[in-house]
C-alpha atoms as a PDB file:
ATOM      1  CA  UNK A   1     102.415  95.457  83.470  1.00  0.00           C
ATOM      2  CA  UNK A   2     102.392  97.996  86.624  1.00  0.00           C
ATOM      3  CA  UNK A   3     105.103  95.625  88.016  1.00  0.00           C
ATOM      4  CA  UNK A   4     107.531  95.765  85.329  1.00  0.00           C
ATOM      5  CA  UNK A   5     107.199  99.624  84.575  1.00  0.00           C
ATOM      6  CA  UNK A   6     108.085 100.245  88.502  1.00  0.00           C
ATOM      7  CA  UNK A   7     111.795  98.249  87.834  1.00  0.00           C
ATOM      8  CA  UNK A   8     112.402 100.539  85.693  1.00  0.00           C
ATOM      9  CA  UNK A   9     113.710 104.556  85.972  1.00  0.00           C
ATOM     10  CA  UNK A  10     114.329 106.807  82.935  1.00  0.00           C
ATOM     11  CA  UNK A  11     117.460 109.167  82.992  1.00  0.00           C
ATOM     12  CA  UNK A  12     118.064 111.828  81.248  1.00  0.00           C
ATOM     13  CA  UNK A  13     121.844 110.969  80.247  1.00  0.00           C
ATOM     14  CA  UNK A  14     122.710 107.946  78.367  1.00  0.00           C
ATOM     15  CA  UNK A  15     122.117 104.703  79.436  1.00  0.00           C
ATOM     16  CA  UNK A  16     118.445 106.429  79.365  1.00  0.00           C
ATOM     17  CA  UNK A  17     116.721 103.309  81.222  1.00  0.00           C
ATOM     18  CA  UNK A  18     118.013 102.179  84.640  1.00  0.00           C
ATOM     19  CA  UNK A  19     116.636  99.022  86.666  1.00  0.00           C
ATOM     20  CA  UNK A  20     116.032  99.375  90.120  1.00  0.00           C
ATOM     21  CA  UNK A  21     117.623  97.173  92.216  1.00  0.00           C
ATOM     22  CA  UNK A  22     115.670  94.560  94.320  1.00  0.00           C
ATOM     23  CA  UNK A  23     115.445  95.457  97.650  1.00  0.00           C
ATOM     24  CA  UNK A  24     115.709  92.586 100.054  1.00  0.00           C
ATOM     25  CA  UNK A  25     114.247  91.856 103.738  1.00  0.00           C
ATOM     26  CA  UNK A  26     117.276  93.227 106.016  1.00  0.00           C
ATOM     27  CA  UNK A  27     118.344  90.358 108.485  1.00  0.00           C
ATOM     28  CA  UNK A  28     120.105  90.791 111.341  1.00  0.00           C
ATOM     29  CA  UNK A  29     121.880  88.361 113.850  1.00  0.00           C
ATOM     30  CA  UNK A  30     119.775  87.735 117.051  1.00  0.00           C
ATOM     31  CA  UNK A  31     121.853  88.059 119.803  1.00  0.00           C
ATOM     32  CA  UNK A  32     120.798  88.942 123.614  1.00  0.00           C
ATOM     33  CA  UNK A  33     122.567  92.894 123.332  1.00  0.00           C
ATOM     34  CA  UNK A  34     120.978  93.867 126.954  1.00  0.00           C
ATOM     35  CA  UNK A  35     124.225  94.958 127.863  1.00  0.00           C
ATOM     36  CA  UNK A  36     124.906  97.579 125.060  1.00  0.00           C
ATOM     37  CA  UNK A  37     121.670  99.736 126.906  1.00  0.00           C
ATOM     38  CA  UNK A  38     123.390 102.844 128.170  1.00  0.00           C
ATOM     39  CA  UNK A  39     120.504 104.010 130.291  1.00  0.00           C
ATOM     40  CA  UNK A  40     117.305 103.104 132.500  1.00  0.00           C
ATOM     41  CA  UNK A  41     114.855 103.888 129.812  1.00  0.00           C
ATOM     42  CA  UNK A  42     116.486 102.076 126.813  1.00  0.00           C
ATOM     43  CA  UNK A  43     116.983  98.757 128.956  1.00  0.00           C
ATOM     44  CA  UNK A  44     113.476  98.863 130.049  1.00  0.00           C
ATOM     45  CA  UNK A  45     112.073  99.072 126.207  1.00  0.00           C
ATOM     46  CA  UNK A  46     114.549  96.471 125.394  1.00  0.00           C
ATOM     47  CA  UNK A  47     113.591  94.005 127.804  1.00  0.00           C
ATOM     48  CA  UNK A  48     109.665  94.867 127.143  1.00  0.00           C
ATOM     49  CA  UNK A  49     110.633  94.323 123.384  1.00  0.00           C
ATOM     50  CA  UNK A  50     112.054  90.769 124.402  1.00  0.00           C
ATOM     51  CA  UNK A  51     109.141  89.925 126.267  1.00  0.00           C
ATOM     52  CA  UNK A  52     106.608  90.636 123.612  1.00  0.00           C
ATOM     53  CA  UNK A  53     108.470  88.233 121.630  1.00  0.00           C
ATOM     54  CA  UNK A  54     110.245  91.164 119.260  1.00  0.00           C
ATOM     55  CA  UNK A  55     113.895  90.928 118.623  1.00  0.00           C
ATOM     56  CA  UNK A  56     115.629  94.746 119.514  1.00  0.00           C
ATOM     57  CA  UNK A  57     118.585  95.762 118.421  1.00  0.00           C
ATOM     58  CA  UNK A  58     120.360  98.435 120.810  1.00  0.00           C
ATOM     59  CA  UNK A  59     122.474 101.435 119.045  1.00  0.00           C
ATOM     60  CA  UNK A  60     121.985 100.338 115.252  1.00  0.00           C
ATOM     61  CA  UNK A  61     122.871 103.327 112.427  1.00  0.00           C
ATOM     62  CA  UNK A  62     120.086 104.072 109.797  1.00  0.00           C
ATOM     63  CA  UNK A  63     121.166 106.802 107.210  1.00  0.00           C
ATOM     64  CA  UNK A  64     123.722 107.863 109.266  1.00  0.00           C
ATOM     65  CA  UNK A  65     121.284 108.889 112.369  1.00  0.00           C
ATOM     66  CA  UNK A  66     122.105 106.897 115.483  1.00  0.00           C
ATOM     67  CA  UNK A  67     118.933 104.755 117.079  1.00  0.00           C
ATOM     68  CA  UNK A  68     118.507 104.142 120.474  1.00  0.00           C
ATOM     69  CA  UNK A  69     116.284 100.557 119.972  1.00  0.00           C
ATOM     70  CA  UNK A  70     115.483  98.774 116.315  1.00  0.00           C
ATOM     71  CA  UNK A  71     113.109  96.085 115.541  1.00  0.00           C
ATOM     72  CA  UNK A  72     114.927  95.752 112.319  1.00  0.00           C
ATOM     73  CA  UNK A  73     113.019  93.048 110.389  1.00  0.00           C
ATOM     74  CA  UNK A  74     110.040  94.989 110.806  1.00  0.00           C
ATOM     75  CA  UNK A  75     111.881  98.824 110.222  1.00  0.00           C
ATOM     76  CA  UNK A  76     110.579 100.581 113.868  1.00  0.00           C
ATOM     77  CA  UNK A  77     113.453 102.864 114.958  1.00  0.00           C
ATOM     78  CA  UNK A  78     113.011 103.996 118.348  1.00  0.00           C
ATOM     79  CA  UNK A  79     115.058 107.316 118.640  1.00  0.00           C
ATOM     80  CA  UNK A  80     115.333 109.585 121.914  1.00  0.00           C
ATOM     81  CA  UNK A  81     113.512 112.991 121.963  1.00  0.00           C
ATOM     82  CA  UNK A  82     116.141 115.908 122.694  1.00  0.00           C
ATOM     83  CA  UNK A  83     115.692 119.385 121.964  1.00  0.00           C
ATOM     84  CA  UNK A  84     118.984 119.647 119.513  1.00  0.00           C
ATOM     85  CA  UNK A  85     117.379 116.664 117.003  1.00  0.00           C
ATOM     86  CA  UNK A  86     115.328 117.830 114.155  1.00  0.00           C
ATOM     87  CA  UNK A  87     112.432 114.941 113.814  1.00  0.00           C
ATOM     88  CA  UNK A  88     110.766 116.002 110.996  1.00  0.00           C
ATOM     89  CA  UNK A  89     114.289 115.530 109.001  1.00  0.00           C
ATOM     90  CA  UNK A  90     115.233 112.503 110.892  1.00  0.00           C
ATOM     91  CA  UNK A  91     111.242 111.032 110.051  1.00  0.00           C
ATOM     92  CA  UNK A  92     111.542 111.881 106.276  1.00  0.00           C
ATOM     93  CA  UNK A  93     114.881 110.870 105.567  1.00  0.00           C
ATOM     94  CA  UNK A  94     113.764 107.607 107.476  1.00  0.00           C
ATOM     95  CA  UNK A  95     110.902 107.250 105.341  1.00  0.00           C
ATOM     96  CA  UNK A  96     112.732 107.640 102.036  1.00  0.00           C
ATOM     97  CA  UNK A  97     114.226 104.271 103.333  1.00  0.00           C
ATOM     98  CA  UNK A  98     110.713 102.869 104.196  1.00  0.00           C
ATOM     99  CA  UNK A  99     111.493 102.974 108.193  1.00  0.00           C
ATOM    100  CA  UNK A 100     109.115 104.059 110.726  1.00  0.00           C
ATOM    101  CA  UNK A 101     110.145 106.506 113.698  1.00  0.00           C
ATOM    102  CA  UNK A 102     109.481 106.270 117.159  1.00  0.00           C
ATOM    103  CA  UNK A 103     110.650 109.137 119.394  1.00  0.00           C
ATOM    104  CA  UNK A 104     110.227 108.867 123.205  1.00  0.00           C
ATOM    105  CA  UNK A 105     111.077 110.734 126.266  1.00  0.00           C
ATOM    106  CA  UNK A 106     112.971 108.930 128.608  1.00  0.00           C
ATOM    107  CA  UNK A 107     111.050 109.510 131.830  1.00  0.00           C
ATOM    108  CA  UNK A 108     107.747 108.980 129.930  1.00  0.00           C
ATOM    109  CA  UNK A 109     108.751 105.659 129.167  1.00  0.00           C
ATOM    110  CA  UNK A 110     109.818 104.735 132.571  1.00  0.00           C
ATOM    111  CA  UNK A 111     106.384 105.368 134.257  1.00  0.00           C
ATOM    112  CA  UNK A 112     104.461 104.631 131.158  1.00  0.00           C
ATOM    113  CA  UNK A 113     105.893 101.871 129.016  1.00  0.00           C
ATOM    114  CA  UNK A 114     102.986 100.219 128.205  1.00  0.00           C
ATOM    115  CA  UNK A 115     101.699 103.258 126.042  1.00  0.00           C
ATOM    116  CA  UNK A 116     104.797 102.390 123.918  1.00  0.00           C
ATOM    117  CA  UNK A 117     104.541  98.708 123.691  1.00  0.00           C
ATOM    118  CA  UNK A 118     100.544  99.491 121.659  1.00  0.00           C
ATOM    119  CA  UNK A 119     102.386 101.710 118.702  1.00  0.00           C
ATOM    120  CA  UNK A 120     104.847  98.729 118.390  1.00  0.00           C
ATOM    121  CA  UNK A 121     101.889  96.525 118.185  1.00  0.00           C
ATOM    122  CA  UNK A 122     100.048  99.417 115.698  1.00  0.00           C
ATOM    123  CA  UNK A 123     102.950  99.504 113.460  1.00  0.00           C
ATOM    124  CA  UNK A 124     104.508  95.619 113.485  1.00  0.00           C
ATOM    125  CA  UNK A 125     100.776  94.485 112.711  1.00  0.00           C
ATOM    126  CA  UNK A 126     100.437  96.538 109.485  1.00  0.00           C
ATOM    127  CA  UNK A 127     103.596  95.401 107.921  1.00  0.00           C
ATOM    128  CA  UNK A 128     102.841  92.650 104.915  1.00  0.00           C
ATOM    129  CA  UNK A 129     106.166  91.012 104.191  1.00  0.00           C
ATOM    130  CA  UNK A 130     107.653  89.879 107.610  1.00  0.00           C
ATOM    131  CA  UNK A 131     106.763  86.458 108.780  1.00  0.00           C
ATOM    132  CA  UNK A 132     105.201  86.235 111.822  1.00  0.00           C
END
């Protein structure tokens, strides 16, 4: 019964009861996009990504914020720490769409890139509906 009370949305203007729409697992063509990296640090994640046996996607959009790296089937954005970005906007408007937010620095991740590769493990080994 909890199910089929979740489809459903009540508005306060006629037609009074919406449904929700199904949302479906987001698929994404695998290609190899190494060459799309436009610096050191996001080539190195990408290639670390590959290795682990994840499938990045370089430069993808997700409500209109640009992301550096995405492991899309799973929803891990891996964004670029700069002082002009607002993250705890960018991380709640990410989470209204059920995505998870990485930020990094760039010369962190060169020296340290294993430190990164654990919270990809952390977050890709809670998720429930992506085949592994």
């Amino acid at each position: 019964m909890k199910k089929i009370i979740k489809k459903f949305t009540i508005m306060p203007r006629f037609p009074f009861i919406h449904m929700k729409p199904n949302r479906k697992a987001s698929l994404v063509l695998v290609k190899d996009n190494w060459e799309a990296c436009k610096n050191e640090a996001e080539l190195k994640l990408y290639k670390y990504l590959r290795e682990g046996n994840y499938y990045p996607t370089p430069h993808y959009k997700v409500e209109g914020y640009h992301v550096n790296v995405a492991l899309v089937p799973y929803r891990l954005a891996f964004i670029e720490r700069n002082h002009s970005l607002d993250e705890k906007k960018i991380t709640r408007s990410f989470r209204k769409k059920q995505w998870h937010v990485l930020f990094y620095d760039s010369e962190k991740l060169i020296k340290d890139t294993h430190e990164y590769l654990q919270m990809v493990q952390q977050h890709t080994d809670n998720t429930k509906n992506v085949p592994i």
